[in-house]
Protein backbone atom coordinates (compact mmCIF):
# COMPACT_ATOMS: atom_id res chain seq x y z
CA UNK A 1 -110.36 24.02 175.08
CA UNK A 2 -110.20 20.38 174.22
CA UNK A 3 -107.69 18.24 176.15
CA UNK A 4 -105.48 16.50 174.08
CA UNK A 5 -105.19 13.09 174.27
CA UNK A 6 -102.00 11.59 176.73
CA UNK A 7 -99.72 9.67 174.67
CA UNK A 8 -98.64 6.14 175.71
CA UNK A 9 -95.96 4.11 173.95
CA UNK A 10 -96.13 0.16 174.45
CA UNK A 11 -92.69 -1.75 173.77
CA UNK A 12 -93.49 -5.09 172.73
CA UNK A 13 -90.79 -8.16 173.03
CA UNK A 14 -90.69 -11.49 172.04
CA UNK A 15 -92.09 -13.75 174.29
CA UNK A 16 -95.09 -15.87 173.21
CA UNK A 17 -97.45 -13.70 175.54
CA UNK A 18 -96.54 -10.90 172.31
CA UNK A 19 -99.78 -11.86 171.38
CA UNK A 20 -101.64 -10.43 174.28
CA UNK A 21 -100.76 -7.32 173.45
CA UNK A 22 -103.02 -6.21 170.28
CA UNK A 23 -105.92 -6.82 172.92
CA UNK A 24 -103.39 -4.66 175.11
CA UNK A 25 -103.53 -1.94 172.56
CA UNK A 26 -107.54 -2.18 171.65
CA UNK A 27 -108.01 -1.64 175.68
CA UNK A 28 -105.43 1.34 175.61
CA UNK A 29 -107.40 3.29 172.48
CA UNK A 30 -110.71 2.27 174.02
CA UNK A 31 -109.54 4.94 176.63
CA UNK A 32 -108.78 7.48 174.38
CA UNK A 33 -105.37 7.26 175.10
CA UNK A 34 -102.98 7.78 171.38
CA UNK A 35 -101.27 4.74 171.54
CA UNK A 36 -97.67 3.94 169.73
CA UNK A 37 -96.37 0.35 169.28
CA UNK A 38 -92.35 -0.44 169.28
CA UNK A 39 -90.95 -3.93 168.78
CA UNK A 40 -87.74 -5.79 169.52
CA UNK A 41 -86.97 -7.64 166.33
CA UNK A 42 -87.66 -10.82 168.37
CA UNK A 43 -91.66 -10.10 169.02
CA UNK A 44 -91.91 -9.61 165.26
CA UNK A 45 -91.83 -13.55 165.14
CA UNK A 46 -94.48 -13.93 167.57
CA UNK A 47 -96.74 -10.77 166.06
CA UNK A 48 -96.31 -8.62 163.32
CA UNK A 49 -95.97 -5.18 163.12
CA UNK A 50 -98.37 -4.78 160.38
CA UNK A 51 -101.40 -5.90 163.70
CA UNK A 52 -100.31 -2.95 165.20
CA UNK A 53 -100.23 -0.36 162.49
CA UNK A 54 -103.72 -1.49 162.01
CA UNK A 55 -104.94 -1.11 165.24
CA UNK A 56 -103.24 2.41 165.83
CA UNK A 57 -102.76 3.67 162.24
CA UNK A 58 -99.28 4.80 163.19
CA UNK A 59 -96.03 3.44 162.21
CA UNK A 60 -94.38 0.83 164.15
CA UNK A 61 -90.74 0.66 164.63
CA UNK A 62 -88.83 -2.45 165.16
CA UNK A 63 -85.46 -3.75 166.02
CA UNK A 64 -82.39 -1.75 165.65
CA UNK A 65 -82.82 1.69 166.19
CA UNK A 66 -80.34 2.24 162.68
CA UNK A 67 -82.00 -0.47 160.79
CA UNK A 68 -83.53 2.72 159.25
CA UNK A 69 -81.64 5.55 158.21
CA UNK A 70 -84.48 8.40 158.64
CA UNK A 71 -85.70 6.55 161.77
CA UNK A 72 -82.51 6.53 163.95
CA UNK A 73 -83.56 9.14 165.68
CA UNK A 74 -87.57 7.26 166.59
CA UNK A 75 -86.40 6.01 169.74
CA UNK A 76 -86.14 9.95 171.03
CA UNK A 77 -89.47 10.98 170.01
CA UNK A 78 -91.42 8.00 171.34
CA UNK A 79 -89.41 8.82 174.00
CA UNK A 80 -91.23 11.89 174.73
CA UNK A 81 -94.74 10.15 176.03
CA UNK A 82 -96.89 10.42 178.62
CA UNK A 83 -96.40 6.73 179.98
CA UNK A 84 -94.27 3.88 178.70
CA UNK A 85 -94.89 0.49 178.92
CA UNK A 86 -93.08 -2.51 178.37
CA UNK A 87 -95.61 -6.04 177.59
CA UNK A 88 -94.63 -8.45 178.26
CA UNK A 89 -90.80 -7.99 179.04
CA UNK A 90 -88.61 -10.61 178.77
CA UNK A 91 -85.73 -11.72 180.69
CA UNK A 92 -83.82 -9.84 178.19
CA UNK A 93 -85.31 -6.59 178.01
CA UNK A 94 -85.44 -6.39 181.92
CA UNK A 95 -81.48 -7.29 181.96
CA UNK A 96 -80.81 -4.20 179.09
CA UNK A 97 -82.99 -2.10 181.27
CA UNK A 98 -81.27 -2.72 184.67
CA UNK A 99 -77.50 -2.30 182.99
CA UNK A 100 -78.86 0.41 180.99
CA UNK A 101 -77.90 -1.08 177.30
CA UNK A 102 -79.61 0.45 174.63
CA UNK A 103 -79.20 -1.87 171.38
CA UNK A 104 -83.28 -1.67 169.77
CA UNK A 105 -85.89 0.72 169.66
CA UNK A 106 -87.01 -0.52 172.83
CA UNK A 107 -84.18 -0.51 175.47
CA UNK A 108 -83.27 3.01 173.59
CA UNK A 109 -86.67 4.55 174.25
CA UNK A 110 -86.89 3.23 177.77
CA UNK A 111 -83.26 4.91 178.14
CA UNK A 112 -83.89 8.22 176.62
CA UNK A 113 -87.49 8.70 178.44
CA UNK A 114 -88.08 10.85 181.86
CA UNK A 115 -91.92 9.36 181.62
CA UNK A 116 -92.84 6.77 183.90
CA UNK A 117 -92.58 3.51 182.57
CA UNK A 118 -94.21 0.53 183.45
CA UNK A 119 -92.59 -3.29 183.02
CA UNK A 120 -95.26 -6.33 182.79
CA UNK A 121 -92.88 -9.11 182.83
CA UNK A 122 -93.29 -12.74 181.08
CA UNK A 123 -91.57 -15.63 181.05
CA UNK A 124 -90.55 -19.10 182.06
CA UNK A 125 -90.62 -20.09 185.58
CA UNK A 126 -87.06 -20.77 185.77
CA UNK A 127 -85.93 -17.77 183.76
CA UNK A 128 -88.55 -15.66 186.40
CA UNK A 129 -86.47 -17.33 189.66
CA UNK A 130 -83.33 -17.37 187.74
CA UNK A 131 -80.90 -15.29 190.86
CA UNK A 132 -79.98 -12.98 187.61
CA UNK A 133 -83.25 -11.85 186.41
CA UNK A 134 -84.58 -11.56 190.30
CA UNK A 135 -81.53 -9.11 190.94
CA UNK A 136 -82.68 -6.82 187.54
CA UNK A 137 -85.83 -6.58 188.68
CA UNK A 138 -84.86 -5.38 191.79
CA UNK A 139 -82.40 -3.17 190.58
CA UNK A 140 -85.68 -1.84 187.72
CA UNK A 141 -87.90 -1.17 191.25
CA UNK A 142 -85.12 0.58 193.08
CA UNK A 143 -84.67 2.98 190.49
CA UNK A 144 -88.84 3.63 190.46
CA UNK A 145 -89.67 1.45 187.75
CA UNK A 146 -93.17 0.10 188.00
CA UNK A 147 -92.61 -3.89 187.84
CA UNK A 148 -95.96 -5.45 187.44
CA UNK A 149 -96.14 -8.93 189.60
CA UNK A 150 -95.82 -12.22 187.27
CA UNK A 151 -99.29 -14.25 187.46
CA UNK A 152 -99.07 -18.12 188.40
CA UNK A 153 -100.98 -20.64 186.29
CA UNK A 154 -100.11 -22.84 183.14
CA UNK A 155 -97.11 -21.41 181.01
CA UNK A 156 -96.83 -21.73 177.07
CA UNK A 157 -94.58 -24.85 177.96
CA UNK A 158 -96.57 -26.83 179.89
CA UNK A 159 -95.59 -26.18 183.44
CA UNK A 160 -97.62 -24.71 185.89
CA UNK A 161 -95.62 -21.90 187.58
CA UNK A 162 -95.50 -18.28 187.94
CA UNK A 163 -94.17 -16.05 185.24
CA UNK A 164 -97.18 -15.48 183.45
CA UNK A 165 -98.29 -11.94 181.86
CA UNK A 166 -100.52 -10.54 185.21
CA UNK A 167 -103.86 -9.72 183.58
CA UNK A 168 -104.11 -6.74 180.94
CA UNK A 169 -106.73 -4.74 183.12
CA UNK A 170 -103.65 -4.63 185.91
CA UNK A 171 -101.37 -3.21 183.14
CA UNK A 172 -104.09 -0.45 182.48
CA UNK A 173 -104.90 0.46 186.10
CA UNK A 174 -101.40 0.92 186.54
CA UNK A 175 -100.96 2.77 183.31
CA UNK A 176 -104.02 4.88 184.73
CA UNK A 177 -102.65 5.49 187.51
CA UNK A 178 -99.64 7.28 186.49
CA UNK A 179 -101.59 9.44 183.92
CA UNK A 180 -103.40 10.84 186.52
């Protein structure tokens, strides 16, 4: 009997690494893995949806989890994976996740899943050392989240700091790891 294929959902949000995350996808199929793509409405102004549709041939839901009338319930099947990952996660996401706000496809899906779920954050070095986002992603570990360590190097504004997307193979080995 053929095993079927584990099912991982990537939440994409809208920082400028968005971008990273078609190769991010492309990596994910190239394991065999059935890979579904949700958005916050902000990422769709760094990548579009239609990328990702192409890439996995399924549909990609974005913003509000409402916006749709036959789709409010989307959050609660992708929901249902084998893995979950958030890349990148912004300041944002990672403060709706650690107060447990569910406003988007995203921060719903992340609050209605029991799989494990995996947070790559991204941002600016001052948002990344900001006391506020340091205490959610605390609070995101303490409750077993997987928080993937922000790479140092240049940042999309110029600055050399950490708060960088850590490298995509580190978002699959830990994605491997909890699939095993």
């Amino acid at each position: 009997m053929k095993e079927s294929k584990k099912r991982v959902v990537l939440g994409v949000t809208g920082s400028i690494a968005a971008y990273k995350a078609a190769e991010l996808v492309r990596l994910m199929m190239g394991r065999d893995w059935d890979v579904w793509v949700m958005m916050t409405e902000a990422a769709t102004h760094y990548v579009g949806a239609l990328t990702f549709h192409a890439l996995t041939r399924h549909p990609v839901p974005a913003g509000r989890c409402e916006a749709i009338p036959s789709e409010a319930f989307q959050h609660l099947d992708l929901a249902s994976a084998d893995a979950v990952v958030i890349a990148p996660c912004t300041a944002n996401l990672a403060a709706k996740l650690a107060h447990g706000l569910a406003d988007d496809v995203v921060s719903a899906t992340c609050l209605a899943t029991t799989a494990p779920l995996i947070v790559a954050p991204a941002m600016n070095e001052k948002m990344w050392n900001n006391p506020a986002t340091r205490a959610n992603i605390l609070t995101l570990k303490e409750r077993g989240i997987t928080v993937l360590d922000v790479e140092s190097g240049e940042l999309a504004c110029g600055v050399i700091g950490a708060g960088r997307l850590c490298a995509l193979e580190k978002i699959i080995a830990a994605v491997e790891s909890v699939l095993r």
